[in-house]
C-alpha atoms as a PDB file:
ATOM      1  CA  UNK A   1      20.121  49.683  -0.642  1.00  0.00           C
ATOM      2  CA  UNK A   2      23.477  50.636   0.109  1.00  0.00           C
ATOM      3  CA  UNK A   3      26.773  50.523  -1.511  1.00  0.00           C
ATOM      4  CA  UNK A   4      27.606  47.376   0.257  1.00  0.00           C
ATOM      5  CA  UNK A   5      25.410  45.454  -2.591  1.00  0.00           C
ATOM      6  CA  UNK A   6      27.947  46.492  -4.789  1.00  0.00           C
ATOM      7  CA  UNK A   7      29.143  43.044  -4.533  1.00  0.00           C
ATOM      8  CA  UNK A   8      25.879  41.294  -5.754  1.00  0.00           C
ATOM      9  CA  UNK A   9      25.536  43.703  -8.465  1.00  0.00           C
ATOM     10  CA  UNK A  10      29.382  42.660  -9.532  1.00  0.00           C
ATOM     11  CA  UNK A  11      27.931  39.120  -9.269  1.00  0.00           C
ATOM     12  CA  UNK A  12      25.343  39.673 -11.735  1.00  0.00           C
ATOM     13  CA  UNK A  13      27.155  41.193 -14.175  1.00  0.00           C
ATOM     14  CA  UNK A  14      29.986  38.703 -14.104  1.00  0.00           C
ATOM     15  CA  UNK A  15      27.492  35.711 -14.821  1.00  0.00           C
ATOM     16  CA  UNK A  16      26.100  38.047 -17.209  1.00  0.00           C
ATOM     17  CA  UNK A  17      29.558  38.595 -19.372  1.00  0.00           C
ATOM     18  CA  UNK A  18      30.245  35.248 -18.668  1.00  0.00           C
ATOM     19  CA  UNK A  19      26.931  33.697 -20.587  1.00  0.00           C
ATOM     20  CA  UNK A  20      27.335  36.306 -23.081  1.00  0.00           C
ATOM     21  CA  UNK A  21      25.279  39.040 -24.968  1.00  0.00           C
ATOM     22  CA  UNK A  22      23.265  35.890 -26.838  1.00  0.00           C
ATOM     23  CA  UNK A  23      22.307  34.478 -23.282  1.00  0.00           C
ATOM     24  CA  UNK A  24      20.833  38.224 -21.959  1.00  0.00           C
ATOM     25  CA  UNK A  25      16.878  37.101 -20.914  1.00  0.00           C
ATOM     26  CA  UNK A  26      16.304  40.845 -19.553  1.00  0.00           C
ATOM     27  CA  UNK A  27      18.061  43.324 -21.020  1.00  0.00           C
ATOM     28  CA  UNK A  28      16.783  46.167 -18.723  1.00  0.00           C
ATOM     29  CA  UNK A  29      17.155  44.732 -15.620  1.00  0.00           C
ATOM     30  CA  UNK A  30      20.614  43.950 -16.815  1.00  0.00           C
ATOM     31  CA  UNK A  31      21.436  47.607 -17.782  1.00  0.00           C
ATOM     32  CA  UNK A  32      19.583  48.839 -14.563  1.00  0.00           C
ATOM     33  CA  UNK A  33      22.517  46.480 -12.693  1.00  0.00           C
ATOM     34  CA  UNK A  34      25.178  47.578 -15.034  1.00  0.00           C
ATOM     35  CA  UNK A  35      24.348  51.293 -14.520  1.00  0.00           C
ATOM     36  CA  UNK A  36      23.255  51.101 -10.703  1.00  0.00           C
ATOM     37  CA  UNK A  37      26.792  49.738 -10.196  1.00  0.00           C
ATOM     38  CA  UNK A  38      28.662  51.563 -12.332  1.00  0.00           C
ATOM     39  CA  UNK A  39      27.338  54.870 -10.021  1.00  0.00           C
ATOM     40  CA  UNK A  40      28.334  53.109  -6.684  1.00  0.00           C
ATOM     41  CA  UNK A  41      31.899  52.159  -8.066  1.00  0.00           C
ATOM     42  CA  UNK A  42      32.209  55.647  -9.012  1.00  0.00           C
ATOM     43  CA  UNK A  43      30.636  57.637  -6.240  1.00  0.00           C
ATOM     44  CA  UNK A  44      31.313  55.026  -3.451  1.00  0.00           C
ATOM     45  CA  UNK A  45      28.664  56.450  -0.520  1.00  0.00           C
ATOM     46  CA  UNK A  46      27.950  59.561  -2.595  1.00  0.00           C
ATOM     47  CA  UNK A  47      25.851  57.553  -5.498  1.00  0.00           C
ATOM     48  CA  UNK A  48      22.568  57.789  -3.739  1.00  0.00           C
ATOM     49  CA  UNK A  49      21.286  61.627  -4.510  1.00  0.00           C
ATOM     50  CA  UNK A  50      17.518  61.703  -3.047  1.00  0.00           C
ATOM     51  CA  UNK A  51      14.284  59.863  -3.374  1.00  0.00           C
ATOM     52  CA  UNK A  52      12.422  60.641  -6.362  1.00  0.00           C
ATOM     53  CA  UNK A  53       8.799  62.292  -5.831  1.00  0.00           C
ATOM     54  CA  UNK A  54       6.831  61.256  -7.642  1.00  0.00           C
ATOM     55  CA  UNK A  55       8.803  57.838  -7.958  1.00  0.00           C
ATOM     56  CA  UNK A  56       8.746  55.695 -11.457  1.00  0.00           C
ATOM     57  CA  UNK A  57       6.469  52.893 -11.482  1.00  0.00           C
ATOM     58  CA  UNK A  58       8.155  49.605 -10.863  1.00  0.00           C
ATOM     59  CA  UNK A  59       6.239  46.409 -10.859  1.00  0.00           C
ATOM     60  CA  UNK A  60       9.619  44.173 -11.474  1.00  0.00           C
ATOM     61  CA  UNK A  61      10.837  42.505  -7.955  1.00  0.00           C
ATOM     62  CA  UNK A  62      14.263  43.332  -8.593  1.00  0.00           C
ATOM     63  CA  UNK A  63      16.621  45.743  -6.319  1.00  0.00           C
ATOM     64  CA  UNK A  64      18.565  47.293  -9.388  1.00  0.00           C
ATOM     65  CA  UNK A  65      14.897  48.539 -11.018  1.00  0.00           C
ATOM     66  CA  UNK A  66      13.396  49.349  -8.000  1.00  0.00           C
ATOM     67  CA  UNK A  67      16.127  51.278  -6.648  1.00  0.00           C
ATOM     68  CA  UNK A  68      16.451  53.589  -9.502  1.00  0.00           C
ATOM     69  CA  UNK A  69      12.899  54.067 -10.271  1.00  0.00           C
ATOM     70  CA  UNK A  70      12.744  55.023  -6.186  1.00  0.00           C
ATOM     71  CA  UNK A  71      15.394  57.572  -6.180  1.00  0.00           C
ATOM     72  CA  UNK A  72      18.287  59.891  -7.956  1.00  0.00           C
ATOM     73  CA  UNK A  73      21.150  58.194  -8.727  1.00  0.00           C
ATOM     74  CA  UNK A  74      24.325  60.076  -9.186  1.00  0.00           C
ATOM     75  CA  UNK A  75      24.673  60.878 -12.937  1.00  0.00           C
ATOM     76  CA  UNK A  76      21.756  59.506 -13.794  1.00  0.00           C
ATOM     77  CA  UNK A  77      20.020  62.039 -15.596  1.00  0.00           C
ATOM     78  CA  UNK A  78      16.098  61.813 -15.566  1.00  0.00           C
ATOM     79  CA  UNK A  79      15.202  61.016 -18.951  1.00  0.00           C
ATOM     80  CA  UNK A  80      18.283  57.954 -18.441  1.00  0.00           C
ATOM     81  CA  UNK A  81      16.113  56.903 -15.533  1.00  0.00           C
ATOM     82  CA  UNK A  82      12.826  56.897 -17.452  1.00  0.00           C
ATOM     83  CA  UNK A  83      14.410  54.443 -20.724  1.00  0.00           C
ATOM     84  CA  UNK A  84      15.780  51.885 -17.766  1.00  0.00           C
ATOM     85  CA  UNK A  85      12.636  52.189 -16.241  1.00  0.00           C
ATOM     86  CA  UNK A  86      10.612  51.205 -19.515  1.00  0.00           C
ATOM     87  CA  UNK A  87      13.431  49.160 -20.640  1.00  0.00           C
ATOM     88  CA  UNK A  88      13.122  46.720 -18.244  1.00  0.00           C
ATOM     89  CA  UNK A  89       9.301  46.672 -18.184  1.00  0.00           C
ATOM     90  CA  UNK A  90       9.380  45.499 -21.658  1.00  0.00           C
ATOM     91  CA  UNK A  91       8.429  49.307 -23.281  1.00  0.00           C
ATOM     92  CA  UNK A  92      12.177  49.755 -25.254  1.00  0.00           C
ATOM     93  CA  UNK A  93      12.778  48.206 -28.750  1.00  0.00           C
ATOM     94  CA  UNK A  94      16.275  48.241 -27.057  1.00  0.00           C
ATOM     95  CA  UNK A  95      19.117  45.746 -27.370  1.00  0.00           C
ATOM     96  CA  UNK A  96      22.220  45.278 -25.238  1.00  0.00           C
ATOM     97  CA  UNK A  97      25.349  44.718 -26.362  1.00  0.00           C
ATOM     98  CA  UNK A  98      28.803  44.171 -24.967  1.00  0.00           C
ATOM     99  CA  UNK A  99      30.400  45.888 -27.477  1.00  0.00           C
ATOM    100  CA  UNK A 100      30.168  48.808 -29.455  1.00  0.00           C
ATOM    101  CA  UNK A 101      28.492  48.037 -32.583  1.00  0.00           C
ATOM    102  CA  UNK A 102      29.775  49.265 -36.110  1.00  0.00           C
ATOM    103  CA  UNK A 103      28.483  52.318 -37.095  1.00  0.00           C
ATOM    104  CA  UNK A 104      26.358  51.072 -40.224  1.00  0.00           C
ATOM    105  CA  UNK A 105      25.067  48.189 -38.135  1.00  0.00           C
ATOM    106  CA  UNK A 106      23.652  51.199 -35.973  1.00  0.00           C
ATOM    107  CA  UNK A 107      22.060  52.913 -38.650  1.00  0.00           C
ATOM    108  CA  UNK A 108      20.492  49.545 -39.829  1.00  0.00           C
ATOM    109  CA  UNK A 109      18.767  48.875 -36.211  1.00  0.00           C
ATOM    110  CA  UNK A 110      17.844  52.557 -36.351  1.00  0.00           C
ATOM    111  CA  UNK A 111      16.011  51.906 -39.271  1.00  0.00           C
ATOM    112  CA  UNK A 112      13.719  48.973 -38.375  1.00  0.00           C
ATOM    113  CA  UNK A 113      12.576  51.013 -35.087  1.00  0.00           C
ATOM    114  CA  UNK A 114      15.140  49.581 -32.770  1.00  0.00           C
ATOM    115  CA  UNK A 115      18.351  50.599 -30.741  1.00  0.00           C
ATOM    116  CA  UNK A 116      21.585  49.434 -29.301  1.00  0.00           C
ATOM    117  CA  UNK A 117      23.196  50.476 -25.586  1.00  0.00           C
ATOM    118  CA  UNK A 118      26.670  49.303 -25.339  1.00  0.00           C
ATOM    119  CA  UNK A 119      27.363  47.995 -21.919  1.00  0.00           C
ATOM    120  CA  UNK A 120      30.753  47.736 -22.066  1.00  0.00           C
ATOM    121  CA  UNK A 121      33.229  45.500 -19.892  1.00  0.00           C
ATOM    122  CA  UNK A 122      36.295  47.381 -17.986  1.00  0.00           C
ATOM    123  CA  UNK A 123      39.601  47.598 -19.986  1.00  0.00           C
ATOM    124  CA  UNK A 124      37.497  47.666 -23.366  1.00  0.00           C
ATOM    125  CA  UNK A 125      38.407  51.338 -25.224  1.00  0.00           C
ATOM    126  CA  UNK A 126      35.231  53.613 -24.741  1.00  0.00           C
ATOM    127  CA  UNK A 127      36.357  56.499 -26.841  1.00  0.00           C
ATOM    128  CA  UNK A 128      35.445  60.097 -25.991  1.00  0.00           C
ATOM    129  CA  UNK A 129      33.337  58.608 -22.747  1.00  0.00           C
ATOM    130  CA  UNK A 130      35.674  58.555 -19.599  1.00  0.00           C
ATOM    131  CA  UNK A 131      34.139  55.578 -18.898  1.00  0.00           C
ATOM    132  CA  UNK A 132      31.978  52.129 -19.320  1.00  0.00           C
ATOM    133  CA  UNK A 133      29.639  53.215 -17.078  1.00  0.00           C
ATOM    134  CA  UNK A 134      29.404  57.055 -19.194  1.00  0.00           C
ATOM    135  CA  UNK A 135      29.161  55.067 -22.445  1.00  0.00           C
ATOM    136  CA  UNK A 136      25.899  53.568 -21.196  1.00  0.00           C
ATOM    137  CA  UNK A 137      24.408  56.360 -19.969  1.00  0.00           C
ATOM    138  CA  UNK A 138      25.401  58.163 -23.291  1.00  0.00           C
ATOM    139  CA  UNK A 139      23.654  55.469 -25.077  1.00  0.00           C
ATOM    140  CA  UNK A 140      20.961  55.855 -23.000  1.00  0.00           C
ATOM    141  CA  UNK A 141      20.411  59.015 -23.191  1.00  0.00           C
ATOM    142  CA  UNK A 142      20.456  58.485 -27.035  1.00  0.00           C
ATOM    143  CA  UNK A 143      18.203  56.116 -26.873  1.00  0.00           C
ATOM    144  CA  UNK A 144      15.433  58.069 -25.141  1.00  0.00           C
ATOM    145  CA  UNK A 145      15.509  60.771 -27.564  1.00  0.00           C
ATOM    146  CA  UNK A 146      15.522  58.318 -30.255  1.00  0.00           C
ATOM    147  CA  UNK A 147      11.683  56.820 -28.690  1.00  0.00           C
ATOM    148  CA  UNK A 148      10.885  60.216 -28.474  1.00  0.00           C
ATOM    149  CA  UNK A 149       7.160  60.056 -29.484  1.00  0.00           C
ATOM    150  CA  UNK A 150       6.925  63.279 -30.969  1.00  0.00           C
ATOM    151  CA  UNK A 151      10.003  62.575 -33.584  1.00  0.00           C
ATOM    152  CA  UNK A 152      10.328  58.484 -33.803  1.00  0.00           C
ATOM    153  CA  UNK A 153       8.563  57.806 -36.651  1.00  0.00           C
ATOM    154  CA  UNK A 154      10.344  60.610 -38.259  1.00  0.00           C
ATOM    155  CA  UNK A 155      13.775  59.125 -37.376  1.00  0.00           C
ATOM    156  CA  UNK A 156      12.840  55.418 -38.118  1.00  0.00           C
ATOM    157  CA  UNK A 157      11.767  57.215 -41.894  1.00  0.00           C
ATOM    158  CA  UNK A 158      14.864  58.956 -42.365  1.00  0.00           C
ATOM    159  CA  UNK A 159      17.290  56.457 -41.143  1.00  0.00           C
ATOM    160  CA  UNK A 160      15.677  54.035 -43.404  1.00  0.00           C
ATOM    161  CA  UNK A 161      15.991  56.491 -46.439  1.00  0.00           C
ATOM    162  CA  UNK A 162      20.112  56.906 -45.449  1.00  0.00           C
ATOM    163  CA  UNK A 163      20.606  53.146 -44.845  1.00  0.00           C
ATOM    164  CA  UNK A 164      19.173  52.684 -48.378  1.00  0.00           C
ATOM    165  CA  UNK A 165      21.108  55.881 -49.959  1.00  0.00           C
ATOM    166  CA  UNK A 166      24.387  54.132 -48.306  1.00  0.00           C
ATOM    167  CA  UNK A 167      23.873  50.699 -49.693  1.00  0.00           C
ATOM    168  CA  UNK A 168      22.606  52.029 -53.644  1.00  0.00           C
ATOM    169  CA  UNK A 169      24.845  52.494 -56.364  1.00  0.00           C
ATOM    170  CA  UNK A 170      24.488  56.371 -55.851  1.00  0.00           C
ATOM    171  CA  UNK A 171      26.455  56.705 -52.942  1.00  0.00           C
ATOM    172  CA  UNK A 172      30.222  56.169 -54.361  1.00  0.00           C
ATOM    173  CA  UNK A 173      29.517  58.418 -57.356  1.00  0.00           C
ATOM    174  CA  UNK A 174      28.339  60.938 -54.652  1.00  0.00           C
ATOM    175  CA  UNK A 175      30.963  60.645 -52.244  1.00  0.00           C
ATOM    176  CA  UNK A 176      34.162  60.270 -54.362  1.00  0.00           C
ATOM    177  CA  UNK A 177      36.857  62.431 -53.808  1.00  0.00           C
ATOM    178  CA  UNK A 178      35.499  63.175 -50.133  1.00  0.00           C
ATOM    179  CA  UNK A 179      38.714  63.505 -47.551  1.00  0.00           C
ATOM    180  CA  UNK A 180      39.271  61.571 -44.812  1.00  0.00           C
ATOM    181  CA  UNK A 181      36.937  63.326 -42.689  1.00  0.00           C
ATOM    182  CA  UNK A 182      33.897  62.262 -44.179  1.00  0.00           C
ATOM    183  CA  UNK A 183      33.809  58.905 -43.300  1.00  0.00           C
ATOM    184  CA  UNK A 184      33.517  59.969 -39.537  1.00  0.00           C
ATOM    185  CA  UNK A 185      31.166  63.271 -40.434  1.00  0.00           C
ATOM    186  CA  UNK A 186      28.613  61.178 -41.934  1.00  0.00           C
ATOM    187  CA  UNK A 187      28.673  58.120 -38.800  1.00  0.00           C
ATOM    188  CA  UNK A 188      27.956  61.017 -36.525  1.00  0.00           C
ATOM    189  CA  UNK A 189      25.199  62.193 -38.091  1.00  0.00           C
ATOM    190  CA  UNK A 190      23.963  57.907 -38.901  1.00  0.00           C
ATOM    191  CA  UNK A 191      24.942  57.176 -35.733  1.00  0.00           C
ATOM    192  CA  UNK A 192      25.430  59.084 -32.874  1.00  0.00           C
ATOM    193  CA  UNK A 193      22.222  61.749 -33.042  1.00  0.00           C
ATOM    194  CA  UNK A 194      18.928  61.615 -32.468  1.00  0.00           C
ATOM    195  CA  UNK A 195      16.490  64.096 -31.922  1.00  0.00           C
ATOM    196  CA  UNK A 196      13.843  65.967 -34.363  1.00  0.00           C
ATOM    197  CA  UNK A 197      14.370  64.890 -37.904  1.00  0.00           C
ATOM    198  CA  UNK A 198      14.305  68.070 -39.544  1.00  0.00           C
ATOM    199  CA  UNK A 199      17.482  68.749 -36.916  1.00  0.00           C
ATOM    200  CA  UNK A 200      19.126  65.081 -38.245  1.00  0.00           C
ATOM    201  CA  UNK A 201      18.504  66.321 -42.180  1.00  0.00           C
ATOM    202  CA  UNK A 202      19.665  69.390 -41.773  1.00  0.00           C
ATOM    203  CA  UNK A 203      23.142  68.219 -40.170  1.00  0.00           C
ATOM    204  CA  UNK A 204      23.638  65.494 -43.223  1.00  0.00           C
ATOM    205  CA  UNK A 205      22.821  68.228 -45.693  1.00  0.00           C
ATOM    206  CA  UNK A 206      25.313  70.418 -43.707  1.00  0.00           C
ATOM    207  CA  UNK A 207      27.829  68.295 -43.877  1.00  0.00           C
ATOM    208  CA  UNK A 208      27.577  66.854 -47.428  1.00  0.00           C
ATOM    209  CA  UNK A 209      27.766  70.491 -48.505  1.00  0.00           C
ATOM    210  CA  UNK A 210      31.229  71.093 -46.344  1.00  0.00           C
ATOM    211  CA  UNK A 211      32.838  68.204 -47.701  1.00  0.00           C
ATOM    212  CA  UNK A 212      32.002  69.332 -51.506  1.00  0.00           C
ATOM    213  CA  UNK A 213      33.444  72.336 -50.178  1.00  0.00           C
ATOM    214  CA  UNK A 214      36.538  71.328 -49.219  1.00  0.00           C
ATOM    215  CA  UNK A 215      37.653  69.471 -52.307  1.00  0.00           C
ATOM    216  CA  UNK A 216      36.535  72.279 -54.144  1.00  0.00           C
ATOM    217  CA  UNK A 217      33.311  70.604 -55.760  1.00  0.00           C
ATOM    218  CA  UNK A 218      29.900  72.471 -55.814  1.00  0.00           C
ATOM    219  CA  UNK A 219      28.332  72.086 -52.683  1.00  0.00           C
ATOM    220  CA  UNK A 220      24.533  72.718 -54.240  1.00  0.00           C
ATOM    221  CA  UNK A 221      25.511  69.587 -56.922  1.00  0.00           C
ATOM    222  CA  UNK A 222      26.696  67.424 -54.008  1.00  0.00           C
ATOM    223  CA  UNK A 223      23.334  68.507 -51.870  1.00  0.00           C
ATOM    224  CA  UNK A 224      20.886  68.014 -54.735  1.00  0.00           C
ATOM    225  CA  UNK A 225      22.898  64.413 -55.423  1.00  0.00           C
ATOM    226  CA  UNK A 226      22.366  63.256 -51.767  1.00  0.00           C
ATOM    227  CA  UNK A 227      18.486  64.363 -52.080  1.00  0.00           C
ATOM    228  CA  UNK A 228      18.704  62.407 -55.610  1.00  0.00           C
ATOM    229  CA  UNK A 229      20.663  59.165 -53.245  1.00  0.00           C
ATOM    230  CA  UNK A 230      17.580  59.633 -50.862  1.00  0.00           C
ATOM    231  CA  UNK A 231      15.354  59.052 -53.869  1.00  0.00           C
ATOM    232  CA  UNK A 232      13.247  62.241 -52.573  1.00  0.00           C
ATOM    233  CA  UNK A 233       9.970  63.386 -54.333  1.00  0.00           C
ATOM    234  CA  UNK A 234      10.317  66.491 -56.152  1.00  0.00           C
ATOM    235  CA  UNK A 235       8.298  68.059 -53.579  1.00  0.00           C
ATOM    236  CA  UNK A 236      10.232  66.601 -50.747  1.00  0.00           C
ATOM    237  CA  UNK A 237      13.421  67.903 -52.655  1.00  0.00           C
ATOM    238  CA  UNK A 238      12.189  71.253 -53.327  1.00  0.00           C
ATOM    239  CA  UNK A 239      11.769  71.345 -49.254  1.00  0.00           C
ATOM    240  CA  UNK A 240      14.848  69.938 -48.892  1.00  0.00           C
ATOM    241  CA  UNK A 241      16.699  72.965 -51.040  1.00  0.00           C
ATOM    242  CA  UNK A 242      14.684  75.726 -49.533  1.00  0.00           C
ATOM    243  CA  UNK A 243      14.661  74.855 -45.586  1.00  0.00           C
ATOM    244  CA  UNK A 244      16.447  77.288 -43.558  1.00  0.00           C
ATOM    245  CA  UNK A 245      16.149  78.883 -40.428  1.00  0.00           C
ATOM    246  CA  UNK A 246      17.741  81.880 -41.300  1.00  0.00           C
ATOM    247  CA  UNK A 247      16.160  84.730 -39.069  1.00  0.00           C
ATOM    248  CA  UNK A 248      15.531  87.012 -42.642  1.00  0.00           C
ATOM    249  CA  UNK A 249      13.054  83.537 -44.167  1.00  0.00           C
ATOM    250  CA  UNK A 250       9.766  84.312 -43.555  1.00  0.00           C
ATOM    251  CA  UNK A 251       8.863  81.687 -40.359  1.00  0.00           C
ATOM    252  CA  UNK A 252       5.585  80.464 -42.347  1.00  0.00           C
ATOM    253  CA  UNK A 253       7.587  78.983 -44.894  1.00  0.00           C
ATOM    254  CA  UNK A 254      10.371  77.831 -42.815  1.00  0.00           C
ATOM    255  CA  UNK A 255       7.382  75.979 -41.464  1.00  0.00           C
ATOM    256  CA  UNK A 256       5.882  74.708 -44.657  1.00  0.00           C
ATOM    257  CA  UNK A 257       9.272  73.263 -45.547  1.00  0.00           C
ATOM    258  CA  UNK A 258       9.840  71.307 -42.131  1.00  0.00           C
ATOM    259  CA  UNK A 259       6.580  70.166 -41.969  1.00  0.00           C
ATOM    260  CA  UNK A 260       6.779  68.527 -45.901  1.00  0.00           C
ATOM    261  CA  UNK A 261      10.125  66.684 -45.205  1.00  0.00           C
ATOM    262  CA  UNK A 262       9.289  65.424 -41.581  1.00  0.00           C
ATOM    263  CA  UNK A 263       5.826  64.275 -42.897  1.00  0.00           C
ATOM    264  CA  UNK A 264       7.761  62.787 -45.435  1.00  0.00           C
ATOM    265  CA  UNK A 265       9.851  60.820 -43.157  1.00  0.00           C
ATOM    266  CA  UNK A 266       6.912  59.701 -40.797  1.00  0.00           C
ATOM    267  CA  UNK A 267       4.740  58.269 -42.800  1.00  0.00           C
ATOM    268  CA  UNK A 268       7.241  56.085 -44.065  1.00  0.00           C
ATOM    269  CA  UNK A 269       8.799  55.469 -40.339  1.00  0.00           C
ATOM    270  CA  UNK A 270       4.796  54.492 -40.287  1.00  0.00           C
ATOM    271  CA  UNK A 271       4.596  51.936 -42.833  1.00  0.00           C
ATOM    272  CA  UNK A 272       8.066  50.877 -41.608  1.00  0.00           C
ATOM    273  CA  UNK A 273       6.476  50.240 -38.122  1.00  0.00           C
ATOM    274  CA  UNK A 274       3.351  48.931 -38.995  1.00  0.00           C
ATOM    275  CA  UNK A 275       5.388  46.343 -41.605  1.00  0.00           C
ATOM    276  CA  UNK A 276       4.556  47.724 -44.983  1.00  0.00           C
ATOM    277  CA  UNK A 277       6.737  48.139 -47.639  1.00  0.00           C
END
């Protein structure tokens, strides 16, 4: 392929906007078209960057999913190319959408196991990203560490358990008083990370505790209230209070306490999964 397909892959992703997000029959393939031409419109000649070795298995007959599971594409990053690559092969929980979704209606996806990537039309705002075609591979790249094997269950879990805390009666007592940063401090962290779980907790602990802070509240009350929100065991909680990676804690129990929370979290990303209550 070169970039004088750019034209068919514009084609596609007219009819595609033009049907709308409800009408989407592949999802992947259409992201592999919306990010395959989103490099040639932005590289021109200088999007193709090698052939792969070893090359992702494709067994889709489609130029957009062949072409980036056969070779680099420029700015798109390797673990980008594996979740298109599984995405379209039917292996993502994944979800396109042509906008960007509210941040609580993120969290609430995140919670049942599943994720959104914006693929966003030209002219629409796309924040921070300098671009529709960075948005997606932002999302993307989101969206791989959220399948992560090694930390989904714990994420599904603990998205769950701040979904809940959000919606319960706990959360304005908790909150009230917070400045006008919190609002945004507390969609990054439901929102816009993924990664371990014990590195998720630890930044909505973090930042519970700073906004206490600056309003002059007691930062160990508001800490021990979101644990309380969470509806934490008291052996869960106890983690929860003691977990630090401060270089002076002895490592063993550093260990003890990230290994209680995150089992904590899988097993109920587990029963989440698996469609127990």
């Amino acid at each position: 392929m070169n970039v004088d397909a750019l034209p068919g892959l514009d084609a596609r992703w007219r009819a595609a906007l033009a049907h709308g997000e409800d009408a989407i029959d592949q999802p992947g393939v259409l992201a592999c078209t919306f990010v395959l031409r989103g490099a040639m419109r932005t590289a021109d000649r200088r999007w193709r960057q090698g052939v792969r070795n070893p090359q992702l298995p494709c067994q889709i007959d489609d130029v957009a999913v062949a072409t980036l599971s056969e070779r680099h594409v420029y700015r798109v990053e390797e673990q980008v190319a594996e979740c298109l690559n599984a995405w379209a092969h039917g292996n993502r929980r994944l979800h396109a959408r042509f906008t960007i979704p509210d941040p609580l209606d993120l969290l609430a996806v995140q919670a049942r196991g599943e994720r959104i990537v914006s693929l966003l039309p030209e002219g629409v705002s796309t924040g921070h990203e300098a671009s529709n075609f960075e948005f997606a591979l932002h999302d993307l790249c989101h969206a791989e560490k959220f399948f992560d094997p090694e930390h989904f269950l714990g994420q599904v879990g603990l998205f769950s358990l701040i979904l809940a805390a959000r919606q319960g009666a706990d959360w304005a007592p908790l909150t009230q008083g917070f400045d006008d940063a919190w609002p945004a401090e507390f969609h990054h962290v439901a929102a816009d990370m993924n990664g371990s779980p014990m590195f998720l907790f630890a930044a909505l602990r973090r930042k519970i505790m700073n906004a206490a802070l600056r309003i002059g509240a007691d930062p160990d009350a508001a800490r021990d209230a979101l644990f309380a929100a969470l509806r934490l065991p008291d052996d869960v909680t106890r983690s929860g209070q003691l977990f630090t990676v401060h270089p002076n804690v002895d490592p063993v129990e550093t260990r003890h306490h990230a290994d209680v929370l995150t089992g904590h979290f899988a097993a109920l990303g587990e029963r989440i999964m698996a469609g127990r209550p």
